[in-house]
C-alpha atoms as a PDB file:
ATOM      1  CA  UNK A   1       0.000   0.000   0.000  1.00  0.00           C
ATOM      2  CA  UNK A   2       1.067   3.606  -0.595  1.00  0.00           C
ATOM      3  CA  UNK A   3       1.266   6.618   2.018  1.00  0.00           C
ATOM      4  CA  UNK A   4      -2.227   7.939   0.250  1.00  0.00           C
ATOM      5  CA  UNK A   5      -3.762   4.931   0.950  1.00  0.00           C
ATOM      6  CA  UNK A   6      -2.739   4.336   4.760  1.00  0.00           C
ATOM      7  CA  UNK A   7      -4.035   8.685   4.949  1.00  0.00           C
ATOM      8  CA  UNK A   8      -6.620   7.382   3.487  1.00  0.00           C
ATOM      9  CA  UNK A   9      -7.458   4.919   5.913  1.00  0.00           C
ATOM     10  CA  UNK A  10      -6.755   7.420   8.834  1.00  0.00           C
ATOM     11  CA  UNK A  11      -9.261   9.183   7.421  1.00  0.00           C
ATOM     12  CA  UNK A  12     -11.907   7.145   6.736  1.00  0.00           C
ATOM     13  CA  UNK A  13     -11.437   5.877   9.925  1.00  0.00           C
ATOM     14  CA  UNK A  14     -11.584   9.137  12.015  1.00  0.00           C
ATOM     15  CA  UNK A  15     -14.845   9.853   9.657  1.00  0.00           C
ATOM     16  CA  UNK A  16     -16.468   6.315  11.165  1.00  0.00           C
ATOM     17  CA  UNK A  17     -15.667   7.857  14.604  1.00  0.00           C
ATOM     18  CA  UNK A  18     -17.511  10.685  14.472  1.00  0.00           C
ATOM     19  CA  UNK A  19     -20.132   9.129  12.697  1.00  0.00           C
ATOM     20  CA  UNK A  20     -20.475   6.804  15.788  1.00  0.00           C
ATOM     21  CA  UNK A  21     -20.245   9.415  18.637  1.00  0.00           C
ATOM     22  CA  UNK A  22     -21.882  12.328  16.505  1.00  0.00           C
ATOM     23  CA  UNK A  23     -25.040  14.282  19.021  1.00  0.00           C
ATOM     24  CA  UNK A  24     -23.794  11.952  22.107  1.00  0.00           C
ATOM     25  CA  UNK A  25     -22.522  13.360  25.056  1.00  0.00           C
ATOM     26  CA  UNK A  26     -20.064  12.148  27.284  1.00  0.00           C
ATOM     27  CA  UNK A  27     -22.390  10.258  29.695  1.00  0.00           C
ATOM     28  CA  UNK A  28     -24.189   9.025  26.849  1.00  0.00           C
ATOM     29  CA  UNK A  29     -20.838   7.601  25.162  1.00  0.00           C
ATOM     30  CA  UNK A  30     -19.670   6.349  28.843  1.00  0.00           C
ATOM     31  CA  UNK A  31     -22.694   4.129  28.925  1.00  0.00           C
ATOM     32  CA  UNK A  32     -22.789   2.837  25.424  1.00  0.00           C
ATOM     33  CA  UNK A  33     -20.094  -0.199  25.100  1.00  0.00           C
ATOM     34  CA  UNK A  34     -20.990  -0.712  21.424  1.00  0.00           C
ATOM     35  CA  UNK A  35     -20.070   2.678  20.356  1.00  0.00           C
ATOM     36  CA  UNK A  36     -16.763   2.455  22.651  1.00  0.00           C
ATOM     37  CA  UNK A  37     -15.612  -1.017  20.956  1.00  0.00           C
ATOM     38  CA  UNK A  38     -16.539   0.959  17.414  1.00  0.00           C
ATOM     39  CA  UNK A  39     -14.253   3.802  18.428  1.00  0.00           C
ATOM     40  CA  UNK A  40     -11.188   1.470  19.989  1.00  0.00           C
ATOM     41  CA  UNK A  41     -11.462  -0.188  16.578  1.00  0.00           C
ATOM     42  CA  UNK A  42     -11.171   2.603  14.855  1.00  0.00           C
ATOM     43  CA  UNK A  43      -8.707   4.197  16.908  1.00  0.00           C
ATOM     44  CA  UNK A  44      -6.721   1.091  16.518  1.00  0.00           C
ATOM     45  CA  UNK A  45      -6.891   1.188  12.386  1.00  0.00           C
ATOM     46  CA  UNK A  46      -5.560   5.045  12.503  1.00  0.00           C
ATOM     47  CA  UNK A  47      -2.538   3.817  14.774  1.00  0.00           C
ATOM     48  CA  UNK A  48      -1.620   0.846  12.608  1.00  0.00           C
ATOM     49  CA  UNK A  49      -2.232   3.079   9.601  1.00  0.00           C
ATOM     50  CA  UNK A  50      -0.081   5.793  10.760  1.00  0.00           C
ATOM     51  CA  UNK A  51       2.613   3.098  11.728  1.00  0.00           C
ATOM     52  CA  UNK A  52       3.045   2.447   8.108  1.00  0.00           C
ATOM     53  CA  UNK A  53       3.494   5.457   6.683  1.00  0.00           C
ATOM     54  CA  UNK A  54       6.591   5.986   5.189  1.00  0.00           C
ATOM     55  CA  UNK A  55       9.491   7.885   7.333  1.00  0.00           C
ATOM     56  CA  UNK A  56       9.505  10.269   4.096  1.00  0.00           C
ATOM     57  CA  UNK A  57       6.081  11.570   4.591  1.00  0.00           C
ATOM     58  CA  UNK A  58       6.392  11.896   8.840  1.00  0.00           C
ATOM     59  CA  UNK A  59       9.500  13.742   8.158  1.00  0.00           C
ATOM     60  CA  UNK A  60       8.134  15.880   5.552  1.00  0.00           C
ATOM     61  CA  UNK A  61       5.337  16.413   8.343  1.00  0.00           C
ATOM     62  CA  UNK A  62       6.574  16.497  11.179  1.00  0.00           C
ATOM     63  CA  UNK A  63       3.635  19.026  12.991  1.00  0.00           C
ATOM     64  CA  UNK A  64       1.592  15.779  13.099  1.00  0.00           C
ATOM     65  CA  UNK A  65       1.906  13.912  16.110  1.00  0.00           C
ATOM     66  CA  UNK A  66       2.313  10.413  14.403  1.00  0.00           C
ATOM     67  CA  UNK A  67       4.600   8.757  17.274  1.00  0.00           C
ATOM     68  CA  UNK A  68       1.567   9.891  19.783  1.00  0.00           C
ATOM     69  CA  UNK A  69      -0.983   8.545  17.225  1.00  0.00           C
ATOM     70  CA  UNK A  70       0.524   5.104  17.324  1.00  0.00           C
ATOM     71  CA  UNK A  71       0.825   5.256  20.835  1.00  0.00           C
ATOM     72  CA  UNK A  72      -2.804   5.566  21.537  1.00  0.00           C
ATOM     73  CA  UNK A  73      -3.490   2.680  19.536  1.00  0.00           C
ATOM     74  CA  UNK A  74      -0.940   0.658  21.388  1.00  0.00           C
ATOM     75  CA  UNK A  75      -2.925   1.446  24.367  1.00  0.00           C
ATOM     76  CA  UNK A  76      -5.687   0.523  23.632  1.00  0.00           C
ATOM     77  CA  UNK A  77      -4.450  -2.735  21.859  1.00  0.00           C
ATOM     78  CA  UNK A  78      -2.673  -3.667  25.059  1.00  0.00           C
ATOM     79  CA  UNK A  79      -4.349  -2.435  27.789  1.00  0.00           C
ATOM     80  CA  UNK A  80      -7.609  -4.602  27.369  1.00  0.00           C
ATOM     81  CA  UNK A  81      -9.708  -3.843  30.196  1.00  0.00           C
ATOM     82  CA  UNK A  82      -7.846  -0.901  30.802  1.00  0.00           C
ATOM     83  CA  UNK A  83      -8.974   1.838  28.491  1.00  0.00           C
ATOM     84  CA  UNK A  84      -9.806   5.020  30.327  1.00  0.00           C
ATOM     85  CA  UNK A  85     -13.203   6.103  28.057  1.00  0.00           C
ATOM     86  CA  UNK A  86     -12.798   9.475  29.577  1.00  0.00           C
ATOM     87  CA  UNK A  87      -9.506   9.980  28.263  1.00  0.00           C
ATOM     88  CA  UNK A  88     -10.670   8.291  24.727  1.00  0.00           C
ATOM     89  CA  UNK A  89     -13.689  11.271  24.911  1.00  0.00           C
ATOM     90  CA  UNK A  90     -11.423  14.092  25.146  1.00  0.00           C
ATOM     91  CA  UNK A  91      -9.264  12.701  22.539  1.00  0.00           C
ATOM     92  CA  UNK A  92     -12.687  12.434  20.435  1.00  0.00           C
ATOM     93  CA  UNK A  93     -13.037  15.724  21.194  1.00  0.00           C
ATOM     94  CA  UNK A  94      -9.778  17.835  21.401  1.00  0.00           C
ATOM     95  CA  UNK A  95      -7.473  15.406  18.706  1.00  0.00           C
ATOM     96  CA  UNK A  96      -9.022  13.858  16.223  1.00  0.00           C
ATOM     97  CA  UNK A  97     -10.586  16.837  14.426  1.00  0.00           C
ATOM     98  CA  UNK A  98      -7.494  18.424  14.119  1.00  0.00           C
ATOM     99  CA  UNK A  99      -5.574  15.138  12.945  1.00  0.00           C
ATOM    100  CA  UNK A 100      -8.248  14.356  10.113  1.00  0.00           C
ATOM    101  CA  UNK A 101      -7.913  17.963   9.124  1.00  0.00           C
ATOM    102  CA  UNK A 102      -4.404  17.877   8.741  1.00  0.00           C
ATOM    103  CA  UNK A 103      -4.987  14.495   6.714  1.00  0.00           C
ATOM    104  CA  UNK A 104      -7.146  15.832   4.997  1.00  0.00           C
ATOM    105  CA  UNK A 105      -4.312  18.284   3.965  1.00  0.00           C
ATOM    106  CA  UNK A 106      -2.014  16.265   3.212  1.00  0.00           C
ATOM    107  CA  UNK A 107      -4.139  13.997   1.186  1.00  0.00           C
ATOM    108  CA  UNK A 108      -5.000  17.452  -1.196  1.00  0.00           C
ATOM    109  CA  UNK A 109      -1.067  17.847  -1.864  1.00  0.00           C
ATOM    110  CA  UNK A 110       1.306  15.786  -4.039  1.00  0.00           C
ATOM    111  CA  UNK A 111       2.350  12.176  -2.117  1.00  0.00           C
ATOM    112  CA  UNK A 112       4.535  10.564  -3.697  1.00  0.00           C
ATOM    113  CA  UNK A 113       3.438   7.382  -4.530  1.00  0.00           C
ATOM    114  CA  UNK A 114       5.876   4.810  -3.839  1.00  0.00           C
ATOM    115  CA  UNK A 115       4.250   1.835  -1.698  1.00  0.00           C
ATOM    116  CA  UNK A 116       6.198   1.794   1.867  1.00  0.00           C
ATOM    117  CA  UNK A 117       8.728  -0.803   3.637  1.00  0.00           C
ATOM    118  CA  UNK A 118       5.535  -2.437   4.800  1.00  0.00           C
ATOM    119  CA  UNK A 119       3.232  -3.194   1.839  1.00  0.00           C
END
């Protein structure tokens, strides 16, 4: 796969999110497991995504956060029962609008399109 296609998949993935959690409030996202497991999923695809994006593109980048983006999904991959859904609703509400706007940035520009290490 190519950097535009793992963007892509951040993207489409952050757009599922808010799909999920749009109108809910906090207590009403706290209480609703299903929409929780959607957004860890999620959350997870955006951190594996972002891991395999090529060191070209997070260098040419660098005001995106991607070693903080992959960290979150290792949380959540790892901590299992662990997952603090109030931290996961302020970064539903504070981080990912800004990440899929900068996405969606990047995804408007040139990318070059050779497929990275990890294809």
């Amino acid at each position: 796969m190519t950097d535009r296609e793992y963007l892509a998949h951040v993207a489409h993935a952050i757009e599922e999110i808010q799909a999920h959690t749009a109108g809910m409030s906090q207590e009403e996202y706290e209480a609703d497991s299903k929409t929780q497991r959607a957004v860890e999923r999620n959350l997870q695809i955006v951190g594996e995504a972002v891991r395999k994006l090529s060191a070209e593109l997070k260098s040419t980048h660098p005001d995106v956060p991607w070693d903080d983006v992959y960290a979150a999904r290792n949380v959540i991959v790892h901590q299992y029962f662990g997952v603090d859904q109030k931290i996961l609703w302020d970064v539903l509400q504070e981080d990912l609008g800004p990440l899929l706007a900068r996405v969606r940035e990047i995804l408007a520009g040139p990318i070059e399109p050779a497929a990275t290490a990890d294809s």
